[in-house]
N, C-alpha and C. Protein backbone atom coordinates (compact mmCIF):
# COMPACT_ATOMS: atom_id res chain seq x y z
N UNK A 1 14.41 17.12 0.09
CA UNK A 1 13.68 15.93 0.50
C UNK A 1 14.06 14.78 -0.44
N UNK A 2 14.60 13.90 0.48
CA UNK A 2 14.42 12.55 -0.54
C UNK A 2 13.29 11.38 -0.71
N UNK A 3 13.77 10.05 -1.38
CA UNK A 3 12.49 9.54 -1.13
C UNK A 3 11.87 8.75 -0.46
N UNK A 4 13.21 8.49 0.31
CA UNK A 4 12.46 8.47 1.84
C UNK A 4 11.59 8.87 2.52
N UNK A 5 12.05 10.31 2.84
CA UNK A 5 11.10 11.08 3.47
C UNK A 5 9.94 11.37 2.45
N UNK A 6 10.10 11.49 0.97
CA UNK A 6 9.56 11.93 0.50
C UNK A 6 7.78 10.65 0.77
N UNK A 7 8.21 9.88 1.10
CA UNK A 7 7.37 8.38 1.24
C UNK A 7 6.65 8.65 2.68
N UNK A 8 7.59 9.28 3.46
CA UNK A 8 7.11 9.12 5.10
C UNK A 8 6.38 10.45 4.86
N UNK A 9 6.13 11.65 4.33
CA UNK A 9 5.09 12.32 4.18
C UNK A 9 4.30 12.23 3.28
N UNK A 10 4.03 11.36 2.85
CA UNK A 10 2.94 10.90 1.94
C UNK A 10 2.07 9.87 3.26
N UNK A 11 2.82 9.13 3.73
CA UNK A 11 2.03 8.46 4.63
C UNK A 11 1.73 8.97 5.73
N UNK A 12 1.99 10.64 6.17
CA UNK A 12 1.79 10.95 7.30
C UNK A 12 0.67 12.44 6.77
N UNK A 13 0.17 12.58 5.58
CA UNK A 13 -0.22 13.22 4.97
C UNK A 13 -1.73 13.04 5.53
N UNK A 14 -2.49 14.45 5.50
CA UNK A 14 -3.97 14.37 5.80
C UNK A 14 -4.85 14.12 4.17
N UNK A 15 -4.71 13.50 3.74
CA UNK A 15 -5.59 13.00 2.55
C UNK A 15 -6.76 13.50 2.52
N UNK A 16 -7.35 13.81 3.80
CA UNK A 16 -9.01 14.55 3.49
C UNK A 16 -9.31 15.39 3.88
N UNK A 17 -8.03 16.31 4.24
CA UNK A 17 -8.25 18.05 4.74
C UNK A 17 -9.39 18.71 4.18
N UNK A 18 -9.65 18.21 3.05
CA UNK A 18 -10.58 19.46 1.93
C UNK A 18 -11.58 19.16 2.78
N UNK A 19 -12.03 18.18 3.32
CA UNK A 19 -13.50 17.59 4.01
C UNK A 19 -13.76 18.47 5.50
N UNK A 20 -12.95 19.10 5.71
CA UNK A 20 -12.38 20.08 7.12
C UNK A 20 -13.60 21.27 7.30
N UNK A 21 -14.37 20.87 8.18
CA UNK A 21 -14.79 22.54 8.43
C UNK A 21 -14.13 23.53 8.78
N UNK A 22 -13.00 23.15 9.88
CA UNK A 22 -11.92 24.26 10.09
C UNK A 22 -10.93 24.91 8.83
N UNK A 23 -11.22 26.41 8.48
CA UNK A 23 -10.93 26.90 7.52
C UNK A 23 -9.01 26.60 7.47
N UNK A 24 -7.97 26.79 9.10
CA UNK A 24 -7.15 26.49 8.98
C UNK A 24 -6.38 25.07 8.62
N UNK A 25 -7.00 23.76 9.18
CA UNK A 25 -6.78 22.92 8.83
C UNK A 25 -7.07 22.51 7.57
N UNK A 26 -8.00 23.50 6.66
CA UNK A 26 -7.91 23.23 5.24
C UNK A 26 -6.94 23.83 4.32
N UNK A 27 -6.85 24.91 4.92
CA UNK A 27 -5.36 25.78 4.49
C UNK A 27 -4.19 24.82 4.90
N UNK A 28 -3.94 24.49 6.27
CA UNK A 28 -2.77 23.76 6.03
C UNK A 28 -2.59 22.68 4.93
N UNK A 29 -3.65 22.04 5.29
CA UNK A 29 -4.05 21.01 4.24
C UNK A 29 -3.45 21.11 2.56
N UNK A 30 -3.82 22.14 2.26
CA UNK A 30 -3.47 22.32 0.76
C UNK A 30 -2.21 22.93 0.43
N UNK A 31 -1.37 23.89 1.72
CA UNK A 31 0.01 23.75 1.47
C UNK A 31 0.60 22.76 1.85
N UNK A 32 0.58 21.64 3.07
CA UNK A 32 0.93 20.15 2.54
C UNK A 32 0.84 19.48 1.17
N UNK A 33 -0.34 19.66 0.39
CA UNK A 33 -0.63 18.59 -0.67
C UNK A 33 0.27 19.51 -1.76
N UNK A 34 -0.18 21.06 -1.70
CA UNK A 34 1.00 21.69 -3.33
C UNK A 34 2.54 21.43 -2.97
N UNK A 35 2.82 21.28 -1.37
CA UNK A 35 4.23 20.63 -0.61
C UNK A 35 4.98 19.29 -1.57
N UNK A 36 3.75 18.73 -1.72
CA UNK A 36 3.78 17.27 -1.95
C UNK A 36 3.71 16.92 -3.81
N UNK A 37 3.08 17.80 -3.69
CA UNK A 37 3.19 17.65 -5.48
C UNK A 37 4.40 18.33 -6.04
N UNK A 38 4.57 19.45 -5.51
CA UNK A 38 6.14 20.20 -6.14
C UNK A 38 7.02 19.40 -5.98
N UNK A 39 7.42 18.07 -4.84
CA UNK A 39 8.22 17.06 -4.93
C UNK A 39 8.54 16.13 -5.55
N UNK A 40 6.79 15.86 -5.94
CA UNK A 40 6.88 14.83 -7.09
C UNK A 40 7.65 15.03 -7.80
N UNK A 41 6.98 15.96 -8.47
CA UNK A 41 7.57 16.77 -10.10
C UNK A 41 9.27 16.92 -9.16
N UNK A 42 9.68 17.20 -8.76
CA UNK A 42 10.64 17.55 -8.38
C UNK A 42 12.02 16.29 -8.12
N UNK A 43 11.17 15.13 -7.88
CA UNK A 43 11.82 13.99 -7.80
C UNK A 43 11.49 12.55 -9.00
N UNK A 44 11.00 13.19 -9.72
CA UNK A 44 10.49 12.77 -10.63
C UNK A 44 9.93 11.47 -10.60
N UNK A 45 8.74 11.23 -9.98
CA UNK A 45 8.03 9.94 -9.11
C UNK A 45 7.09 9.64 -10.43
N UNK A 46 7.70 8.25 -10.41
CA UNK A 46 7.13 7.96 -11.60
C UNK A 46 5.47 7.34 -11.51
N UNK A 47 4.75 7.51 -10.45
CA UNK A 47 3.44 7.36 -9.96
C UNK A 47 3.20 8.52 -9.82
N UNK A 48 1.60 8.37 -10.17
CA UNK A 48 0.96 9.14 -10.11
C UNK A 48 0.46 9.83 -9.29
N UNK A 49 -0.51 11.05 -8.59
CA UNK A 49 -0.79 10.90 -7.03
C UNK A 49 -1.74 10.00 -6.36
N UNK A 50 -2.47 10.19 -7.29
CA UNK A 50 -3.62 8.69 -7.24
C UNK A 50 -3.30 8.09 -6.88
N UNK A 51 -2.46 6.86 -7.07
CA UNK A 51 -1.42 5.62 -7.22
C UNK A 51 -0.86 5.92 -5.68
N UNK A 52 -0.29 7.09 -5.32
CA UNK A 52 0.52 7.19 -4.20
C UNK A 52 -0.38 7.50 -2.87
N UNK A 53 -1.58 7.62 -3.67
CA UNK A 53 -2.98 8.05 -1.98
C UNK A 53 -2.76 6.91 -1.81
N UNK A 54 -3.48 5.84 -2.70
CA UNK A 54 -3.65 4.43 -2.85
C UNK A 54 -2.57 3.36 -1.77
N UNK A 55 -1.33 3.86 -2.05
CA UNK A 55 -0.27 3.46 -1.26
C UNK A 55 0.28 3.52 0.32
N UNK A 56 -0.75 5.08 0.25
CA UNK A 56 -0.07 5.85 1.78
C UNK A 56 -0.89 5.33 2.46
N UNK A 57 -2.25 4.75 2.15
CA UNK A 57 -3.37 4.16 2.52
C UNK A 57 -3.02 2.67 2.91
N UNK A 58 -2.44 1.80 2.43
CA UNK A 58 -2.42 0.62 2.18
C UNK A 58 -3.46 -0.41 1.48
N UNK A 59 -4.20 0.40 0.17
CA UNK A 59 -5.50 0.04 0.04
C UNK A 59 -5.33 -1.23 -1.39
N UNK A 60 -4.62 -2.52 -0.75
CA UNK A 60 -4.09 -3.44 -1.38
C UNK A 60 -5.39 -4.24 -1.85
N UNK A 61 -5.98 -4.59 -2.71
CA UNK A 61 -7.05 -5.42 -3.05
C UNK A 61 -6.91 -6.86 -2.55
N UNK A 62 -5.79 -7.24 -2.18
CA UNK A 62 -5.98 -8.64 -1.41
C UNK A 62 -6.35 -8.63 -0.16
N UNK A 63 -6.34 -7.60 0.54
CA UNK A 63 -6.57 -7.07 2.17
C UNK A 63 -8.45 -6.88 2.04
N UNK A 64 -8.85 -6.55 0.80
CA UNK A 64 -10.31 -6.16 0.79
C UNK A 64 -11.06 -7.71 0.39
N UNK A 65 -12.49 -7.09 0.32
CA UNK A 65 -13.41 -8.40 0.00
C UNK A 65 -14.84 -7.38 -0.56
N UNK A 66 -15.26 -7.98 -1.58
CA UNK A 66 -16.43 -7.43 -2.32
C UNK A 66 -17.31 -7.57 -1.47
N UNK A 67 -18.28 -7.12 -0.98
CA UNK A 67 -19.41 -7.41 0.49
C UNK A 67 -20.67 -7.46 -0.36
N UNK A 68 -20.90 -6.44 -1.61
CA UNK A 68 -21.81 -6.33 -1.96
C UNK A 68 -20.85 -5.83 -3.48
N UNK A 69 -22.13 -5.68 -4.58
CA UNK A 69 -21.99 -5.41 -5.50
C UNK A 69 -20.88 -4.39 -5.86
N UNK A 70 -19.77 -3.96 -5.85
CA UNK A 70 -19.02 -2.38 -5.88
C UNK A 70 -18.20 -2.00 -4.78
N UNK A 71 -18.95 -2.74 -3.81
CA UNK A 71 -18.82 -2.06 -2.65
C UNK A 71 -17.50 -3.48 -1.62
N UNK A 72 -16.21 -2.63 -1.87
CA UNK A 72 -15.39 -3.37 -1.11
C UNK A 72 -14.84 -2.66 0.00
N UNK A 73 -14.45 -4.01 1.57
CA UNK A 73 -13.88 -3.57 2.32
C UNK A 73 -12.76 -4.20 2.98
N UNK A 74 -12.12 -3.39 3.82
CA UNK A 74 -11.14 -3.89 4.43
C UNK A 74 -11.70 -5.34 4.76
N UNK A 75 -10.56 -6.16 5.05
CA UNK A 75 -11.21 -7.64 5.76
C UNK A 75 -9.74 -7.47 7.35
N UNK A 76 -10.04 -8.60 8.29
CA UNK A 76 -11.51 -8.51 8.92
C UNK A 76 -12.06 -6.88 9.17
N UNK A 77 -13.42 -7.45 8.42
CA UNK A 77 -13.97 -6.02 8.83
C UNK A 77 -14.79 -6.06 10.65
N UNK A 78 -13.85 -4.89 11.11
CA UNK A 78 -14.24 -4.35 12.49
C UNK A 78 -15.50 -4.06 12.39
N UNK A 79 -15.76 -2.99 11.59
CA UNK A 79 -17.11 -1.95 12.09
C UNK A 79 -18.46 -2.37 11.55
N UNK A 80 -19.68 -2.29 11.41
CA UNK A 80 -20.49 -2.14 10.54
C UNK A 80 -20.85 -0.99 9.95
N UNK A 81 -20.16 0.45 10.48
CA UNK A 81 -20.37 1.59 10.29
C UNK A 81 -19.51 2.48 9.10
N UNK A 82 -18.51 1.34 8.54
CA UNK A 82 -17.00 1.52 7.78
C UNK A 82 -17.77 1.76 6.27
N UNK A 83 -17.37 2.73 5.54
CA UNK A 83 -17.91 3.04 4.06
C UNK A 83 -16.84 2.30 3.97
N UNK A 84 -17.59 1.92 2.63
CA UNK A 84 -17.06 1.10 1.06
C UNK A 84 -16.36 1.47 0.47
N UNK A 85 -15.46 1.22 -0.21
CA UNK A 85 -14.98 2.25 -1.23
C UNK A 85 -14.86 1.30 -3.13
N UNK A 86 -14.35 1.80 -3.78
CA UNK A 86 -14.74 0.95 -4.99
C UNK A 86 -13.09 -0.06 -5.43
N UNK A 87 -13.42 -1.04 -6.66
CA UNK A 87 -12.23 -1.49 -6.86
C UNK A 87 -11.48 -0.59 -7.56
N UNK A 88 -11.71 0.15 -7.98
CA UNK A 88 -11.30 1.50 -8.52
C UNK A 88 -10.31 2.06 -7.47
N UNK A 89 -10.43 2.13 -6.64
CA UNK A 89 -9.82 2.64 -5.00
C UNK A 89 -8.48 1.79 -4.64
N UNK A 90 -8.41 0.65 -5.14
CA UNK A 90 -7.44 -0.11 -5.15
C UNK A 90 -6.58 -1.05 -5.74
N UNK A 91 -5.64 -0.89 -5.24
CA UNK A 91 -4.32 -1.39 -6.21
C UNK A 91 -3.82 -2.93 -5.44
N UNK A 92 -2.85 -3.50 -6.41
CA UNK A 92 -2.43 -5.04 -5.96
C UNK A 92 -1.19 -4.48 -5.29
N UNK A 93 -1.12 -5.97 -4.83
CA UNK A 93 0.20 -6.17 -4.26
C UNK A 93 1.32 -5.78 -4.71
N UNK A 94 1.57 -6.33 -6.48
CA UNK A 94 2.68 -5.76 -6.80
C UNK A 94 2.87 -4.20 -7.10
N UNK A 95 2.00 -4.00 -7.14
CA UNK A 95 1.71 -2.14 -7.29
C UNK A 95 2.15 -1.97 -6.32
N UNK A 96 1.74 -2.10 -4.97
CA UNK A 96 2.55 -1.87 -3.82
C UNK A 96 3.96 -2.01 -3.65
N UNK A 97 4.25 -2.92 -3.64
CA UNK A 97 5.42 -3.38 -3.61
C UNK A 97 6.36 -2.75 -4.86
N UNK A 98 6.19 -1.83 -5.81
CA UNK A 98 6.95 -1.28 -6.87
C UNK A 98 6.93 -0.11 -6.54
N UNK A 99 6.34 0.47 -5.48
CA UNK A 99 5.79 2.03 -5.23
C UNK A 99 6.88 1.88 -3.48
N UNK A 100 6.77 0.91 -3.14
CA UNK A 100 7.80 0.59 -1.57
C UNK A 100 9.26 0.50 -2.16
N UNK A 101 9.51 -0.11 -3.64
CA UNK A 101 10.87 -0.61 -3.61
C UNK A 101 11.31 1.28 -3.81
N UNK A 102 10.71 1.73 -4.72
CA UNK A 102 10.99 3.32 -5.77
C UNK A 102 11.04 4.31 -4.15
N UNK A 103 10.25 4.20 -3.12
CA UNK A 103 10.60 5.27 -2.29
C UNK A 103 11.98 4.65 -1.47
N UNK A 104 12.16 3.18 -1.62
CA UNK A 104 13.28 2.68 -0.26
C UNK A 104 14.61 3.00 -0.99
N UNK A 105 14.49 3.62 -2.20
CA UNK A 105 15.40 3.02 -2.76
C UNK A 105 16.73 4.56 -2.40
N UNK A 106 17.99 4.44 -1.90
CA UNK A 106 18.85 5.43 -0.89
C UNK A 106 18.51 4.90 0.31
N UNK A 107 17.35 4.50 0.79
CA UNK A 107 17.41 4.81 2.26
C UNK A 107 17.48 3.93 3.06
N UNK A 108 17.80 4.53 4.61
CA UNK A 108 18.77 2.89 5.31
C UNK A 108 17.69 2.58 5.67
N UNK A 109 18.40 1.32 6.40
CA UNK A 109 17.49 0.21 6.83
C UNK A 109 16.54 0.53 7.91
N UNK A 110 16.47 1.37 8.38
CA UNK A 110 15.50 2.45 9.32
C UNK A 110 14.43 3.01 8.65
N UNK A 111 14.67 3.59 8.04
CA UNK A 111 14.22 4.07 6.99
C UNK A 111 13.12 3.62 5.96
N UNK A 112 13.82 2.60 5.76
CA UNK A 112 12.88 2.00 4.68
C UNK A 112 11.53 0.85 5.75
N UNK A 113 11.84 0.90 7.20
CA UNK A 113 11.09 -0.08 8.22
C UNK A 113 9.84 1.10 8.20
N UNK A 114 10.18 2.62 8.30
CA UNK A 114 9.46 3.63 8.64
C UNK A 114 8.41 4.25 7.13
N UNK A 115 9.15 3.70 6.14
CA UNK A 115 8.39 3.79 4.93
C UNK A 115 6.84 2.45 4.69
N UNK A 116 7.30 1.24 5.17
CA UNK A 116 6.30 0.58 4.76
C UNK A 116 5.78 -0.01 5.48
């Protein structure tokens, strides 16, 4: 795997399998994520996984808005039903954008459209 792909399964990744009542979809779940970490280490990604949820997410702090004390959300916000999540939860632009250049970097111009 390169880091291309290694980027397009991070973003195609179930991030909240553990939350699964179905015992199989939690099993798959966690051989995806040890999938995903043996690559890291394996490709030597210089982010963290944290950093890379953060990313697969798109959870850019200029896209959010503080609503209440802690509690930030996507903007425009659709729902009234949408949890919060914290600034803790999110990263800037250029964080983004240093975590897009590190996975595009080998891959064609297809490629890198399907990464970000």
């Amino acid at each position: 795997m390169n880091r291309e792909e290694f980027g397009k399964a991070l973003k195609g990744h179930d991030w909240y399998y553990a939350y699964s009542d179905d015992h199989r979809v939690w099993q798959r779940g966690k051989q995806r994520s040890s999938a995903l970490r043996s690559q890291h280490a394996q490709l030597e990604c210089p982010f963290d996984m944290h950093m890379l949820r953060k990313w697969a997410h798109s959870m850019i702090v200029d896209q959010f808005a503080e609503e209440e004390p802690g509690e930030w959300y996507r903007q425009p916000r659709k729902y009234k039903s949408v949890a919060p999540c914290t600034r803790a939860n999110l990263i800037t632009q250029k964080e983004y954008d240093e975590v897009t250049l590190w996975m595009s970097l080998g891959a064609s111009i297809e490629g890198v459209s399907q990464i970000v």
